[in-house]
Protein backbone atom coordinates (compact mmCIF):
# COMPACT_ATOMS: atom_id res chain seq x y z
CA UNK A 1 -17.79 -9.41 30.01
CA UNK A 2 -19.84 -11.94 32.35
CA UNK A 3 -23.47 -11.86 32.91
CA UNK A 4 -23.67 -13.01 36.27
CA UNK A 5 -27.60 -14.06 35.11
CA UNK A 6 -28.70 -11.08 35.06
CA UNK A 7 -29.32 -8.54 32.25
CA UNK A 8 -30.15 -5.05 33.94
CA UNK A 9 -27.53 -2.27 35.00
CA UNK A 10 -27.96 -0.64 38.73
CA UNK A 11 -30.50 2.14 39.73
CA UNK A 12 -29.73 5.15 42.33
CA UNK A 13 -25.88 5.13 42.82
CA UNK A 14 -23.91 3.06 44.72
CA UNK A 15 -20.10 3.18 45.62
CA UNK A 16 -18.54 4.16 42.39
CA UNK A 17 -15.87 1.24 42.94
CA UNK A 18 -19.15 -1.32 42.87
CA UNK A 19 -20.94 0.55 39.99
CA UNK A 20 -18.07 0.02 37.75
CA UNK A 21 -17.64 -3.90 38.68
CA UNK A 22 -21.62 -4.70 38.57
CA UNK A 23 -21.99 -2.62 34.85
CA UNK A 24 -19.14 -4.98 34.05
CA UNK A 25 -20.88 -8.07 35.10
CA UNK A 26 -24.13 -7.28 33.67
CA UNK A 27 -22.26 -6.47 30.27
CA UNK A 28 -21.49 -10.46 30.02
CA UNK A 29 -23.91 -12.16 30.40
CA UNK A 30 -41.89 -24.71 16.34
CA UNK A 31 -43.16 -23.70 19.66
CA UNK A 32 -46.45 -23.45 21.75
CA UNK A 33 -48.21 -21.30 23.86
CA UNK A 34 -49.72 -21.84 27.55
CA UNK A 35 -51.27 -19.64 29.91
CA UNK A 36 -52.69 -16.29 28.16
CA UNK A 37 -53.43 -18.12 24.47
CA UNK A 38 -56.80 -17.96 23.38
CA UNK A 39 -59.19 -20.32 21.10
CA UNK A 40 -57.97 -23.35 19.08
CA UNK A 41 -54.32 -22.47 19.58
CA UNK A 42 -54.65 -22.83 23.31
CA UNK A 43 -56.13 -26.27 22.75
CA UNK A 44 -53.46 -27.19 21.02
CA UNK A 45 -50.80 -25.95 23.09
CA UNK A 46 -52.05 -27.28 26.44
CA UNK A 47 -52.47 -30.77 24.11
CA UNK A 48 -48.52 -30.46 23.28
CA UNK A 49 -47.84 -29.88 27.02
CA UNK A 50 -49.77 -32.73 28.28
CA UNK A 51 -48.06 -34.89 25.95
CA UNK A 52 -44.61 -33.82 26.64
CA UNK A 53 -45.10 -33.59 30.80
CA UNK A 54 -46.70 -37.07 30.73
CA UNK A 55 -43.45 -38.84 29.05
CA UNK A 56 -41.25 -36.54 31.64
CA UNK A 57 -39.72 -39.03 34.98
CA UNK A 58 -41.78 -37.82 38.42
CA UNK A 59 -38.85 -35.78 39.29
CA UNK A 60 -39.06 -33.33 36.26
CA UNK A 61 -42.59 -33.52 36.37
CA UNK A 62 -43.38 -32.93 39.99
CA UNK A 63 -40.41 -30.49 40.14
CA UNK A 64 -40.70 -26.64 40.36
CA UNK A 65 -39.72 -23.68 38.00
CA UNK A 66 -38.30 -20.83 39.53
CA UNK A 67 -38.38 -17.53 37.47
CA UNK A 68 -38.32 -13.31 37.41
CA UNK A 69 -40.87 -11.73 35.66
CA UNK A 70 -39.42 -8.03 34.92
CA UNK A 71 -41.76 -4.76 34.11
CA UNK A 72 -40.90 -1.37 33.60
CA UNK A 73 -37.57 0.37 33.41
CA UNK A 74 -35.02 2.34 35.43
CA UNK A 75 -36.78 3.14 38.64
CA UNK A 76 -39.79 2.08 37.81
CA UNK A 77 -38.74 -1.50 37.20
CA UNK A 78 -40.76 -3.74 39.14
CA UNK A 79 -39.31 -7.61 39.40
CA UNK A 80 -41.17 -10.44 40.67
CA UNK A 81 -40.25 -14.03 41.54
CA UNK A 82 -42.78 -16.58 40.53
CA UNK A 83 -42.39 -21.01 40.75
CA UNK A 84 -44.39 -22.93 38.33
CA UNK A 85 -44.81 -26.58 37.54
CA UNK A 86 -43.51 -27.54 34.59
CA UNK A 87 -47.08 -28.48 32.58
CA UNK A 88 -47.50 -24.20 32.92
CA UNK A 89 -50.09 -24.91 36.37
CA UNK A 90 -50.16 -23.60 40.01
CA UNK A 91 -48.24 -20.70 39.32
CA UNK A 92 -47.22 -19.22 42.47
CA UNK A 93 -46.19 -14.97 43.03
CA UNK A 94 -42.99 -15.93 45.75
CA UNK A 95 -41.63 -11.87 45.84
CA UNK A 96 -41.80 -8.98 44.70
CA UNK A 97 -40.30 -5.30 44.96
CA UNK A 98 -39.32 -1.84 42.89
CA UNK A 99 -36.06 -2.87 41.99
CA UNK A 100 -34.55 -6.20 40.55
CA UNK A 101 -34.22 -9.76 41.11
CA UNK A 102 -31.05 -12.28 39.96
CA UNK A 103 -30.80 -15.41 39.56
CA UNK A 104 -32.52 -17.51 42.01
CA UNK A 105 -31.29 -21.02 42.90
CA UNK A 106 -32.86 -23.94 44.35
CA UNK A 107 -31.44 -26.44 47.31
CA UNK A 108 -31.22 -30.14 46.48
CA UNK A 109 -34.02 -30.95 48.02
CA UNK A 110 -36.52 -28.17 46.54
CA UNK A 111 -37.90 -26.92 50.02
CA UNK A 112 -35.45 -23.72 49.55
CA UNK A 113 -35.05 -21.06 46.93
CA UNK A 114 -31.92 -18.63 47.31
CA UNK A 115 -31.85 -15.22 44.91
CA UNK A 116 -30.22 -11.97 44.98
CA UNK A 117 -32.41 -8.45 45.35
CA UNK A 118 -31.41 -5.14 44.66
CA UNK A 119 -33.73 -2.52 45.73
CA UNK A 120 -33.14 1.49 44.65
CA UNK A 121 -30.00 2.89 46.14
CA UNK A 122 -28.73 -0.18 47.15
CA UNK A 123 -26.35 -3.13 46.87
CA UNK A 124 -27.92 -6.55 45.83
CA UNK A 125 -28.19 -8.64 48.38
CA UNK A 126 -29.02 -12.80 48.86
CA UNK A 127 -32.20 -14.26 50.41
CA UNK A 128 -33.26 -17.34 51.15
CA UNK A 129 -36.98 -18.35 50.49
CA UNK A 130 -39.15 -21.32 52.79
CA UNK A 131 -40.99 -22.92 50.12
CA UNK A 132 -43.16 -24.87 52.99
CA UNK A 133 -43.31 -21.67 55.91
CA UNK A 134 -43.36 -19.29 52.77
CA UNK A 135 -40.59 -16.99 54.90
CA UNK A 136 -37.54 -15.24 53.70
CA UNK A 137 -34.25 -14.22 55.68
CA UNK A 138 -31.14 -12.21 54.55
CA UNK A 139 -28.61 -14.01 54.39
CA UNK A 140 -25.75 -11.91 52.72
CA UNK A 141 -25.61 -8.18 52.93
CA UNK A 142 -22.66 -7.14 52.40
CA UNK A 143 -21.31 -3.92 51.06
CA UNK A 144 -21.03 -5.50 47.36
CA UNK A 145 -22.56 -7.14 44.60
CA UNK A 146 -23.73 -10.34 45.88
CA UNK A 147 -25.16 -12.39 43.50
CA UNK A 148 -25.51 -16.08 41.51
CA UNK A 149 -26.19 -18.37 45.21
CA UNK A 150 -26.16 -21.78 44.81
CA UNK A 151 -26.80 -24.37 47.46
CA UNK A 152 -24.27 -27.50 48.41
CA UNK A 153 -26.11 -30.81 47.27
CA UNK A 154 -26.25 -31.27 51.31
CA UNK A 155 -27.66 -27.49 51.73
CA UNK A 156 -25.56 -26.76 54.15
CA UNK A 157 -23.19 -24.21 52.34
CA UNK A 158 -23.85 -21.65 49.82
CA UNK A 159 -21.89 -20.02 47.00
CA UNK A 160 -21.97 -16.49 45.61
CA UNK A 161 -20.00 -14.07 44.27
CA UNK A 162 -19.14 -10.82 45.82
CA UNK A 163 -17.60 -7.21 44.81
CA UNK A 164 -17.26 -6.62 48.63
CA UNK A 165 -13.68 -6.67 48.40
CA UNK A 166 -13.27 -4.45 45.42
CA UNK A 167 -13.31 -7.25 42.28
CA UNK A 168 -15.75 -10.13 41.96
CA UNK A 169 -14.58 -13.18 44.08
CA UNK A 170 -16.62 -15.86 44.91
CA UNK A 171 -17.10 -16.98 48.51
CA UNK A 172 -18.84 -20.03 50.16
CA UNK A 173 -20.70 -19.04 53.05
CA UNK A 174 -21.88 -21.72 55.87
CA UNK A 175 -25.45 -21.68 56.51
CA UNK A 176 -24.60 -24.06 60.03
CA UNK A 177 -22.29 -21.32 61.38
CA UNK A 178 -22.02 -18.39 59.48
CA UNK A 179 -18.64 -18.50 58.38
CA UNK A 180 -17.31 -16.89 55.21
CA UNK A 181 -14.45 -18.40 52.85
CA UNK A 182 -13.21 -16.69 49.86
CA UNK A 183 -12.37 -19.44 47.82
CA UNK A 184 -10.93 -16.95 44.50
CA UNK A 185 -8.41 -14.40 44.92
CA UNK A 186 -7.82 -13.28 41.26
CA UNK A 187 -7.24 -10.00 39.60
CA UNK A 188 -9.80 -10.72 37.38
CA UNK A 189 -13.53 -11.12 37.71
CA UNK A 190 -15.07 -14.43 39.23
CA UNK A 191 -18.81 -15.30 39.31
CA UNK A 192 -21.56 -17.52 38.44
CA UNK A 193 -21.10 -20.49 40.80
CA UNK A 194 -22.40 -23.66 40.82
CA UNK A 195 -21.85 -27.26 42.81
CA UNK A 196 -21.27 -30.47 40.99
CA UNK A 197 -23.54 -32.97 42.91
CA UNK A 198 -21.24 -34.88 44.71
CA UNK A 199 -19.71 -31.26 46.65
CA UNK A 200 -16.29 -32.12 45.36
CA UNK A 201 -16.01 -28.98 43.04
CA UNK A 202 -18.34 -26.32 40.85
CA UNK A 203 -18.20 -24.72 37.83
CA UNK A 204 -17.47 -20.78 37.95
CA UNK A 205 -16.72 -18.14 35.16
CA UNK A 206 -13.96 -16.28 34.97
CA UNK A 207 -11.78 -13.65 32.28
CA UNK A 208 -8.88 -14.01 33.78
CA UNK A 209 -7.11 -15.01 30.48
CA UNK A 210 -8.65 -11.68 28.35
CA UNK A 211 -10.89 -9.27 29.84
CA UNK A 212 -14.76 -9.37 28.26
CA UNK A 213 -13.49 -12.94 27.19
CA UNK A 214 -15.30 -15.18 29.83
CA UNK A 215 -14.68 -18.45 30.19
CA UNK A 216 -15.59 -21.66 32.55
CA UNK A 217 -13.77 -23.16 35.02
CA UNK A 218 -13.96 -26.09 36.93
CA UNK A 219 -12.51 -25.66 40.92
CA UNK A 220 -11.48 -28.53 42.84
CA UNK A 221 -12.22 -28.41 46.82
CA UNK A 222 -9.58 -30.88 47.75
CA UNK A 223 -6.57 -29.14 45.93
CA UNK A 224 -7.75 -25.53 45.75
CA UNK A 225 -7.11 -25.52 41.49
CA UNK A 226 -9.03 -24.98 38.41
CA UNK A 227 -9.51 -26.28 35.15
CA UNK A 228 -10.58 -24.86 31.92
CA UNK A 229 -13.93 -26.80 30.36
CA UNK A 230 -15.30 -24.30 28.28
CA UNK A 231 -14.29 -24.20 24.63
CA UNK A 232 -14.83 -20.80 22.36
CA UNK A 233 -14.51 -16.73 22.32
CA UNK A 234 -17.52 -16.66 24.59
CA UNK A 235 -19.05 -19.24 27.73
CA UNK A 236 -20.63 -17.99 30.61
CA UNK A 237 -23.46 -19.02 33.15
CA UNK A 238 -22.86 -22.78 33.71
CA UNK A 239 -24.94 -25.37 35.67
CA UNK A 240 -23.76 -28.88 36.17
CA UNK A 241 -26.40 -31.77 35.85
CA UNK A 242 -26.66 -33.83 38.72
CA UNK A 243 -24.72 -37.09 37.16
CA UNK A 244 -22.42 -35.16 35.80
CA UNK A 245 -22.30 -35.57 32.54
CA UNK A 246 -23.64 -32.28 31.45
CA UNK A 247 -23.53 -28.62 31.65
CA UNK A 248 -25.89 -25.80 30.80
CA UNK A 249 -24.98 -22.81 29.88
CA UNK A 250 -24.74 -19.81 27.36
CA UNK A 251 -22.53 -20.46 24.59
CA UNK A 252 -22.33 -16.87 22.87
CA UNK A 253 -25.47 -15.66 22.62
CA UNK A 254 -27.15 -19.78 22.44
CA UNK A 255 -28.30 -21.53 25.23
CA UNK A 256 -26.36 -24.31 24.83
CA UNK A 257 -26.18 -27.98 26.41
CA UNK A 258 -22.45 -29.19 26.62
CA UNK A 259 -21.38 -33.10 27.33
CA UNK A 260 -18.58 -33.06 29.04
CA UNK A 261 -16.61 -36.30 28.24
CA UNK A 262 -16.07 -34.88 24.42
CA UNK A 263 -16.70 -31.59 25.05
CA UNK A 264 -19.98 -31.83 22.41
CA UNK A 265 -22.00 -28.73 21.96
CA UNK A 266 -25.92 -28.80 21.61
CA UNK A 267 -26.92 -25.26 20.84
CA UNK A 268 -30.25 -24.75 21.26
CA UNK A 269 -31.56 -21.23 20.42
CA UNK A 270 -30.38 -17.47 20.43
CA UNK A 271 -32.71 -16.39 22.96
CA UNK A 272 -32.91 -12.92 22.57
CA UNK A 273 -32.11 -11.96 25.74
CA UNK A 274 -28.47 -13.98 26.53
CA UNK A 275 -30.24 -16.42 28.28
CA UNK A 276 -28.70 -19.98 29.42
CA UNK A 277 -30.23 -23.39 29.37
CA UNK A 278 -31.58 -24.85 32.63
CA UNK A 279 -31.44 -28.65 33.00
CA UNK A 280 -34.47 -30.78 34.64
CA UNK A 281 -33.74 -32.62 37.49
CA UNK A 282 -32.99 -35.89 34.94
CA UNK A 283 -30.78 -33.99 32.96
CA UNK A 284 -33.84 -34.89 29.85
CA UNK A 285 -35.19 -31.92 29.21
CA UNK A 286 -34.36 -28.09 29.81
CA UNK A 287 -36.07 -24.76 30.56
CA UNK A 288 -34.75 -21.49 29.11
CA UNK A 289 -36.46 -17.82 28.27
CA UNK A 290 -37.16 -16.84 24.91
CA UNK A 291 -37.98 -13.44 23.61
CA UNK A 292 -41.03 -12.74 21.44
CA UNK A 293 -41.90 -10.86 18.68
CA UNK A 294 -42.58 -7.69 19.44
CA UNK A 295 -46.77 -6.69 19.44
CA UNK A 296 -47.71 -2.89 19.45
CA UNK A 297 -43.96 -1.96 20.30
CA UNK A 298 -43.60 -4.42 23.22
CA UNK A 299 -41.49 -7.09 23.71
CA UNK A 300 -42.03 -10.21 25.92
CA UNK A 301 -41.09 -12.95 26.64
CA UNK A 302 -42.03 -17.25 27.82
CA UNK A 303 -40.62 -19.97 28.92
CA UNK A 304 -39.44 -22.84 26.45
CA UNK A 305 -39.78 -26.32 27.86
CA UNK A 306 -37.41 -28.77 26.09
CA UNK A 307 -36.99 -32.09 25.22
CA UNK A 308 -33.10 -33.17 24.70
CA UNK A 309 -33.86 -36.18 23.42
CA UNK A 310 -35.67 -35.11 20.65
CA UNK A 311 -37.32 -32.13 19.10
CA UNK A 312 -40.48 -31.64 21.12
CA UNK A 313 -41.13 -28.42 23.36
CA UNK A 314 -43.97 -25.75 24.18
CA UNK A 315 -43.78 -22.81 26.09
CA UNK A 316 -45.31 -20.96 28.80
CA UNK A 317 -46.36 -17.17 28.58
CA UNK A 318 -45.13 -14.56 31.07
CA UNK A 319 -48.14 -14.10 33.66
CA UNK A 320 -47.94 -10.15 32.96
CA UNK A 321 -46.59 -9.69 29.51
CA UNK A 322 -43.02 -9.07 31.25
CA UNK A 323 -39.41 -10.14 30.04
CA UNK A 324 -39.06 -13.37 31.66
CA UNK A 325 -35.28 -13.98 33.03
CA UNK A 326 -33.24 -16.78 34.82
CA UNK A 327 -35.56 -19.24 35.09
CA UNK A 328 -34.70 -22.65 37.13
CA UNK A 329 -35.53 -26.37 37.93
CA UNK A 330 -35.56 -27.69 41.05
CA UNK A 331 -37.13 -30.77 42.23
């Protein structure tokens, strides 16, 4: 079943129609430490993420992580969306509310940040966050589960996927007009969108061929089809790289790196948590959330900054001690 990048079931009850489809979404889906170390490993990690962030092009290092810090359970969860450069500095509390937050999504341009929220009793719905006038609007509230937004490289358009109509279809909304298209009109369950860079198609996931069995697809604009990329039992969350050449996603239970003209496979941790991969704006390095050991019963969780071009990385410690989930680089 498809995790449409996020991990936690609903609270309060909903339409029992939704709280089927949503529970069936969720069901898919040599390091450092920054931040909260202590003493001469801190020294040492900050050393390792100075070196790595000073090799990285402007554009990955001057770029923004987007993230969801997640505490507490049930209805006491408490989600908050954070950005972060990528050296681990100037982190920055965006959100925050009882309830959860999915997968948030930058525009091309990093000045916007869309994401889902789902407060108690209620359907998730998609915001859009002002980086520079630090303002938020609603932008999708229908009667569904709206979630995984992703901007047009010309942020003009946005696509999501949406229970409102019983399954999960996805839908491109215009932000110029406010129009609506559903673009999928399957049986089966559709989510997870996400442009190509040139606007001409995105990547989707869909189990239209064996329920629980997701697979991704790549949808055409100009003739309306899709094509199967993803090889494997098991592929889900995809994100394109902006030349084109590569996807992120989660391969099983890896975050994996695929390239797409031979279909090779880069698998580069279980995470723990059925996290995927996040390229940097370069398509060099990637971001992705890693579980820790548990301490005193608890688990948590960081963020693992990657090279792809080698084996270098560090990570970045939760800013609460909270499971850290979908995070994402924008420019």
């Amino acid at each position: 079943m498809v995790n449409p990048n996020c991990s936690t079931p609903m609270v309060g009850s909903v339409a029992k129609t939704s709280s089927v489809i949503i529970v069936t979404l969720l069901a898919l889906s040599g390091c450092q430490t920054l931040a909260t170390s202590t003493g001469s490993n801190s020294s040492q990690s900050m050393t390792n993420s100075n070196l790595l962030t000073a090799q990285m092009p402007a554009s990955d290092r001057q770029g923004r992580i987007a993230y969801v810090e997640e505490q507490g359970m049930g209805a006491a969860k408490i989600s908050t969306l954070y950005s972060i450069r990528p050296d681990g500095s100037d982190r920055q509390l965006l959100d925050q509310l009882n309830g959860y937050i999915y997968a948030p999504a930058w525009s091309a341009d990093g000045r916007l940040l869309a994401y889902s929220k789902q407060a108690s009793r209620q359907y998730p719905f998609i915001y859009i966050y002002d980086m520079s006038k630090q303002t938020r609007n609603l932008i999708v509230d229908a009667r569904g589960s709206n979630l995984s937004p992703a901007f047009s490289p010309d942020g003009q358009k946005l696509l999501y996927s949406s229970s409102v109509g019983g399954n999960a279809d996805i839908y491109e909304l215009s932000l110029i007009n406010g129009i609506t298209k559903q673009l999928t009109t399957l049986p089966s369950t559709e989510v997870q969108p996400s442009y190509a860079a040139d606007g001409q198609s995105f990547v989707y996931v869909s189990d239209k061929v064996r329920a629980g069995r997701p697979s991704i697809y790549r949808y055409n604009f100009a003739t309306g089809n899709a094509a199967l990329i993803s090889a494997g039992s098991y592929a889900a969350s995809p994100q394109l790289s902006l030349d084109g050449q590569q996807m992120s996603y989660l391969n099983g239970r890896q975050a994996a790196v695929m390239t797409l003209n031979n279909k090779r496979v880069l698998n580069l941790a279980e995470t723990g948590l059925d996290e995927p991969a996040r390229l940097s704006p370069t398509g060099q390095y990637v971001v992705y959330a890693m579980q820790n050991s548990k301490i005193n019963g608890q688990t948590g969780s960081s963020l693992v900054i990657r090279s792809l071009t080698g084996s270098s990385s560090y990570t970045i410690s939760s800013k609460s001690g909270g499971l850290i989930r979908s995070p994402i680089w924008g420019r």
